[in-house]
N, C-alpha and C. Protein backbone atom coordinates (compact mmCIF):
# COMPACT_ATOMS: atom_id res chain seq x y z
N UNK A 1 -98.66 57.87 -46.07
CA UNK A 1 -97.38 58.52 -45.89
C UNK A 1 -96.52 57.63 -45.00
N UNK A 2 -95.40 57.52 -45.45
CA UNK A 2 -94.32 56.49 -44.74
C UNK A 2 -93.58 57.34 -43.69
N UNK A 3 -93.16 56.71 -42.72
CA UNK A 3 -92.35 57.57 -41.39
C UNK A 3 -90.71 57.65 -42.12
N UNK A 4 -90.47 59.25 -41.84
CA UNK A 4 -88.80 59.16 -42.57
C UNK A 4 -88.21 58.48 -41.59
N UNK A 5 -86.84 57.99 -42.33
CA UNK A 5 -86.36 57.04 -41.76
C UNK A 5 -85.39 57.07 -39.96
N UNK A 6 -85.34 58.52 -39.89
CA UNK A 6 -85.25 58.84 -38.61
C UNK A 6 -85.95 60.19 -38.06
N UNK A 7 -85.84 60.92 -36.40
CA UNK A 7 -86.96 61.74 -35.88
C UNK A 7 -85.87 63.06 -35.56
N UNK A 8 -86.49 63.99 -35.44
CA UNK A 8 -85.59 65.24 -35.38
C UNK A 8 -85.84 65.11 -33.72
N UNK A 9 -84.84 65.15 -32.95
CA UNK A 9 -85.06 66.25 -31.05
C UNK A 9 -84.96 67.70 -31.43
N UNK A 10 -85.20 68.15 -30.72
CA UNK A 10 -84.97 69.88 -30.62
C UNK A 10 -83.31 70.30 -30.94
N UNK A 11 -82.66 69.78 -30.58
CA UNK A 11 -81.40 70.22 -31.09
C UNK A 11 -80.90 69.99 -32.10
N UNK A 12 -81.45 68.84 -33.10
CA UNK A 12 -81.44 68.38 -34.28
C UNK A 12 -81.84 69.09 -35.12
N UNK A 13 -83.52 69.14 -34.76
CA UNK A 13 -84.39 70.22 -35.60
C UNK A 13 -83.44 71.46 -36.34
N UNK A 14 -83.11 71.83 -35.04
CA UNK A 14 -82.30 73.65 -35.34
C UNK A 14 -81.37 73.30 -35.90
N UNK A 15 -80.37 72.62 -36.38
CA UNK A 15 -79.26 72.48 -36.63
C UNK A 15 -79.65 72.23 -38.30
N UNK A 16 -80.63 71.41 -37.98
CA UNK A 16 -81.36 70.83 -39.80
C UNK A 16 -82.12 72.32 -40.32
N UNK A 17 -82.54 72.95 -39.51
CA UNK A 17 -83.20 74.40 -40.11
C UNK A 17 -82.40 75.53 -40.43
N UNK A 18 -81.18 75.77 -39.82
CA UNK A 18 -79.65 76.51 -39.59
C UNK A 18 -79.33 76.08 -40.92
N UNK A 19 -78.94 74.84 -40.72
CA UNK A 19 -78.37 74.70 -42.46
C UNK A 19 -79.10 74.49 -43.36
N UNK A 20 -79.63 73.88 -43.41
CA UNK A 20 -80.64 74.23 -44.73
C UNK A 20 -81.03 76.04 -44.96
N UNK A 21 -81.37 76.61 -44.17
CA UNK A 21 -81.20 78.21 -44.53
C UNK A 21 -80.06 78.60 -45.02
N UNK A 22 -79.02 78.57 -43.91
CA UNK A 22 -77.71 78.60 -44.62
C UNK A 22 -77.26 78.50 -46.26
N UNK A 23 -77.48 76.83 -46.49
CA UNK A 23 -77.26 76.27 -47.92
C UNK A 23 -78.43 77.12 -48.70
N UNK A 24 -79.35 77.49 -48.42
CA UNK A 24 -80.26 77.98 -49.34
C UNK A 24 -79.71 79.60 -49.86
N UNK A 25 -79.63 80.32 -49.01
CA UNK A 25 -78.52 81.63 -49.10
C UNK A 25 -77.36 81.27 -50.26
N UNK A 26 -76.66 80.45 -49.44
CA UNK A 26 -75.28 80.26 -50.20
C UNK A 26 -75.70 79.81 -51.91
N UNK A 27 -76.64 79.45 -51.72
CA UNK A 27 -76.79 79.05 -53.10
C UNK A 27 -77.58 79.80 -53.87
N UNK A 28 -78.42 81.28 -53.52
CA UNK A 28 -78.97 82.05 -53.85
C UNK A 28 -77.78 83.22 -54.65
N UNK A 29 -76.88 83.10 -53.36
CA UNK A 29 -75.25 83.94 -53.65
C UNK A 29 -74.72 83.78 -54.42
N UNK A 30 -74.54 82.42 -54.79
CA UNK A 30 -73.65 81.63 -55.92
C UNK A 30 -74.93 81.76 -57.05
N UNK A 31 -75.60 81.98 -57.12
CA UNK A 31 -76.80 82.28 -58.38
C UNK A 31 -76.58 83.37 -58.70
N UNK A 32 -76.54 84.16 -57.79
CA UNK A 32 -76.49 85.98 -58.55
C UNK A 32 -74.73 86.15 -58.84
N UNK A 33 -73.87 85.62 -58.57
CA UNK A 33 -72.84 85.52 -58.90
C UNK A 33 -72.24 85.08 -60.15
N UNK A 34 -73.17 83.81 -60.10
CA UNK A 34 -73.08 83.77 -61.59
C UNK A 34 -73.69 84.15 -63.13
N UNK A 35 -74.76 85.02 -62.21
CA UNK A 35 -75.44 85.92 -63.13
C UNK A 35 -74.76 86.99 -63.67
N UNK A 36 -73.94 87.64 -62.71
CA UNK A 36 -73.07 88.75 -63.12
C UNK A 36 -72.16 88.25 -63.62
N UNK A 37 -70.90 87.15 -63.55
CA UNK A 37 -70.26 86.15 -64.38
C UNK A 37 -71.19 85.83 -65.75
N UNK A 38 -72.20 85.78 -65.87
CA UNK A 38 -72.87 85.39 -67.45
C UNK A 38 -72.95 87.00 -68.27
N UNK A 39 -72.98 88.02 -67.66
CA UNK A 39 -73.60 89.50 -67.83
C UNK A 39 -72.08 89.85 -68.52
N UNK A 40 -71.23 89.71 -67.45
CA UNK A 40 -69.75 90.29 -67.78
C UNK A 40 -69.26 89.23 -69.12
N UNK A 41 -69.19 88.24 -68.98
CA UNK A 41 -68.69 87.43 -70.37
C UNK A 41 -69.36 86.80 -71.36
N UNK A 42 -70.44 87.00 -71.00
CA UNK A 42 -71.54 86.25 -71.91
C UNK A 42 -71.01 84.73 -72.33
N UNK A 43 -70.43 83.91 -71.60
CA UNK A 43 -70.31 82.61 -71.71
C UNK A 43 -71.57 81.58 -71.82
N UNK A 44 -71.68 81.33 -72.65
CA UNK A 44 -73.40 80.79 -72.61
C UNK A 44 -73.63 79.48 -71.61
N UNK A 45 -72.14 78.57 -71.10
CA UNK A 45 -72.20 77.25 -70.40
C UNK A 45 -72.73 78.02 -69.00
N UNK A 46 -72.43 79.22 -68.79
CA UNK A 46 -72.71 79.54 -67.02
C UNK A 46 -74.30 79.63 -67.30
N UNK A 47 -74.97 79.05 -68.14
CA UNK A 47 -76.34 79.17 -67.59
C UNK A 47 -76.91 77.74 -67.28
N UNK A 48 -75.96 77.00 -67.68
CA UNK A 48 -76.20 75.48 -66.77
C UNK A 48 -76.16 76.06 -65.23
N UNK A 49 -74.74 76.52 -65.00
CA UNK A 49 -74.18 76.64 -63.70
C UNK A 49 -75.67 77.11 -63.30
N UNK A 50 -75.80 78.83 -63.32
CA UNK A 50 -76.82 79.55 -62.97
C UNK A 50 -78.11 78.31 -62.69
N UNK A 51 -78.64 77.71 -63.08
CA UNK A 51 -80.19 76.71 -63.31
C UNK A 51 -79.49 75.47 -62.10
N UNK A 52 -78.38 75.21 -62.18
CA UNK A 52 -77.85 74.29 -61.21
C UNK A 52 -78.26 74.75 -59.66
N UNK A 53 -77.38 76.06 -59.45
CA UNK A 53 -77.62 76.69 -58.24
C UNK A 53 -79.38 77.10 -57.99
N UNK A 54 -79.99 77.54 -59.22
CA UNK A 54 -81.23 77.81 -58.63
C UNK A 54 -82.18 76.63 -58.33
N UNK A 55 -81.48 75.81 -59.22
CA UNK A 55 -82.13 74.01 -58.79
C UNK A 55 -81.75 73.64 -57.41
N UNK A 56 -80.58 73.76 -57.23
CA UNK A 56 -80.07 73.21 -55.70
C UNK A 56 -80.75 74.22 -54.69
N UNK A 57 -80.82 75.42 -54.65
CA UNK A 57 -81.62 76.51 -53.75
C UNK A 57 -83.30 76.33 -53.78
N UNK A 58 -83.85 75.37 -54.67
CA UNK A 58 -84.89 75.01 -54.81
C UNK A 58 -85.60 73.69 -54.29
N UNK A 59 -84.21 73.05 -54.23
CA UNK A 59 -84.69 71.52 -53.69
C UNK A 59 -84.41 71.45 -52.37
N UNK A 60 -83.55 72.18 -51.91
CA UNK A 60 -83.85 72.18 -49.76
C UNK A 60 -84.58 73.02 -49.78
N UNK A 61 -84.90 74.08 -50.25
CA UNK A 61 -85.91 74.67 -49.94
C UNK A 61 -87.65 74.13 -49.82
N UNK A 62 -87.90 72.82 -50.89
CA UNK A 62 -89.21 72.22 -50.73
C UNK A 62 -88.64 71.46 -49.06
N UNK A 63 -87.48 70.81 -49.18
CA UNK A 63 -87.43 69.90 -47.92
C UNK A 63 -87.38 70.44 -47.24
N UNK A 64 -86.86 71.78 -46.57
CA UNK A 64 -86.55 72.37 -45.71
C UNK A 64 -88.33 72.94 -45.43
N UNK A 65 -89.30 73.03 -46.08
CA UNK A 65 -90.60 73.58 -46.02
C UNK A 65 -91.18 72.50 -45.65
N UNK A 66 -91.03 71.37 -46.48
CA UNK A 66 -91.94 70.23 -45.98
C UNK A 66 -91.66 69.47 -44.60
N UNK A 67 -89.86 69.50 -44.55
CA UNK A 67 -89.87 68.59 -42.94
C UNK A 67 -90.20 69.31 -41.89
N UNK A 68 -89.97 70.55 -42.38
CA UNK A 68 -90.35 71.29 -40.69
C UNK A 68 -91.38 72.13 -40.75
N UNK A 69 -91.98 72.61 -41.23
CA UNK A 69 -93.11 73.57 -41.47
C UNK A 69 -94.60 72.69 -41.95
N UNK A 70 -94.79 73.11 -43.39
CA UNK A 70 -95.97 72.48 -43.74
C UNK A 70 -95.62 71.05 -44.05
N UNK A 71 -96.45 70.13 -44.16
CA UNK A 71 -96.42 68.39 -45.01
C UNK A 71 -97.30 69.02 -46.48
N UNK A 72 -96.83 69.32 -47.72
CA UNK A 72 -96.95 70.00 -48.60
C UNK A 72 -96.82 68.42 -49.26
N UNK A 73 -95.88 67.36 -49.55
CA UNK A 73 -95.90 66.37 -50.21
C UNK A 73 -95.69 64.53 -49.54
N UNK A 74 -96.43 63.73 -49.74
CA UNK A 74 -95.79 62.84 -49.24
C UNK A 74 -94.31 62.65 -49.00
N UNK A 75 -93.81 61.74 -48.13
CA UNK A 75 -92.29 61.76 -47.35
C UNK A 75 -91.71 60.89 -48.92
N UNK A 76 -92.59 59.75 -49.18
CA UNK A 76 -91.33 59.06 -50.39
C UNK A 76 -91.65 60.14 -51.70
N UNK A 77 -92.41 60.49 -51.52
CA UNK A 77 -92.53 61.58 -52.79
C UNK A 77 -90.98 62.66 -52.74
N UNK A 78 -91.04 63.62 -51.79
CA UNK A 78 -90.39 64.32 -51.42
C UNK A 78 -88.78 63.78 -51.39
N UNK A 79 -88.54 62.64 -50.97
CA UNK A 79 -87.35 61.32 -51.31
C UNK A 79 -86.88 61.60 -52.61
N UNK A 80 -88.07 61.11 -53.69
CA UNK A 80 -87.70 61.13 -54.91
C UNK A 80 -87.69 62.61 -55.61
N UNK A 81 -87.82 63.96 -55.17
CA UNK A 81 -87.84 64.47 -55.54
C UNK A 81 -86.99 65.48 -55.71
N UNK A 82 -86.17 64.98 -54.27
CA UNK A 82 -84.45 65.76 -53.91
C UNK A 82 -83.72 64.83 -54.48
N UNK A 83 -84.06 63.24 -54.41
CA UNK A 83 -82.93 62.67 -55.62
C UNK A 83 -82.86 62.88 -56.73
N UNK A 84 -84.07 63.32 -57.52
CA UNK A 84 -84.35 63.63 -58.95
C UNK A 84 -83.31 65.13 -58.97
N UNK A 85 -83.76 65.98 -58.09
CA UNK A 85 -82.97 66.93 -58.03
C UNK A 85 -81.69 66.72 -57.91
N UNK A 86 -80.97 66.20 -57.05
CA UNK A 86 -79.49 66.19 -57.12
C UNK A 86 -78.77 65.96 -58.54
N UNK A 87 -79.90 64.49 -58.90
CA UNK A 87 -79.30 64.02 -60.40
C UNK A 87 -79.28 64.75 -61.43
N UNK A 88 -80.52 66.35 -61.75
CA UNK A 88 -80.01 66.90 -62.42
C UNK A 88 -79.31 67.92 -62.12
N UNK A 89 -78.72 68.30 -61.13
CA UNK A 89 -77.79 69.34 -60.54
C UNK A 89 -76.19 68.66 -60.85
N UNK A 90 -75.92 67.54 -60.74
CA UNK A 90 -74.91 66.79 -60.95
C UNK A 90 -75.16 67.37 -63.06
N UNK A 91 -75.82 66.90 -63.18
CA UNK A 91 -75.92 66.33 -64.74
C UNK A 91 -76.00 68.23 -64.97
N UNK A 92 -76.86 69.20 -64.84
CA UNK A 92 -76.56 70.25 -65.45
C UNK A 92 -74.58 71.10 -64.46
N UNK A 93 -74.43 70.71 -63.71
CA UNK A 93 -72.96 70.85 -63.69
C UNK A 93 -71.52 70.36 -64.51
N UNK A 94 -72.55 68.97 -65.37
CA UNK A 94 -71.38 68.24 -65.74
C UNK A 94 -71.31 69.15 -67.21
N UNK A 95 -72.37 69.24 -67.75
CA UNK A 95 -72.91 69.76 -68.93
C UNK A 95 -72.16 71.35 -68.53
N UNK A 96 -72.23 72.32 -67.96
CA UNK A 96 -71.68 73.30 -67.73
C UNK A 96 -70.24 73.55 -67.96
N UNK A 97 -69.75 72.11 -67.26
CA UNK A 97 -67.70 72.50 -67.60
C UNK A 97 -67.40 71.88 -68.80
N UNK A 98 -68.55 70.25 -69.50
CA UNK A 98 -67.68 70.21 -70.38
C UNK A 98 -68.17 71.23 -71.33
N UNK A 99 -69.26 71.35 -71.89
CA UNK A 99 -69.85 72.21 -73.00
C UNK A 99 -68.94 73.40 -73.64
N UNK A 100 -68.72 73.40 -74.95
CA UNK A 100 -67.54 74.58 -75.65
C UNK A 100 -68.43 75.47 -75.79
């Protein structure tokens, strides 16, 4: 396991655990939001959106478990696994607005 590339202090820590909870909420919110947005119009593109948000509420949530709680995956593992994530959160967002 490789050392991440910098160390949390105590005031860091909380601030990195604050938001990441935070963002995890907000993006739980914006999931059921757009669930009821898919319910009310049956637009079939909001289920990119919907899989986006539960992707993004899914990927701080491993980091947010692994940096501060358990070591559940190696550190470059875990690297590649929020970048993999972003890239398809980008890519099922893009797919969401253009898609007819």
């Amino acid at each position: 396991m490789t050392e991440p590339p910098f160390h949390f202090g105590v005031e860091s820590s909380a601030i990195f655990t604050i938001t990441h909870i935070a963002v995890i909420a907000i993006a739980i919110i914006l999931m059921a939001i757009s669930i009821t947005a898919y319910k009310n119009t049956s637009l079939k593109r909001i289920k990119y959106v919907i899989c986006a948000f539960g992707l993004f509420a899914f990927n701080y949530f491993i980091n947010l478990i692994d940096a501060e709680y358990v070591d559940i995956i190696p550190d470059d593992m875990r690297y590649a696994l929020t970048s993999s994530g972003a890239l398809g959160i980008l890519i099922l967002l893009f797919v969401g607005i253009v898609k007819k």
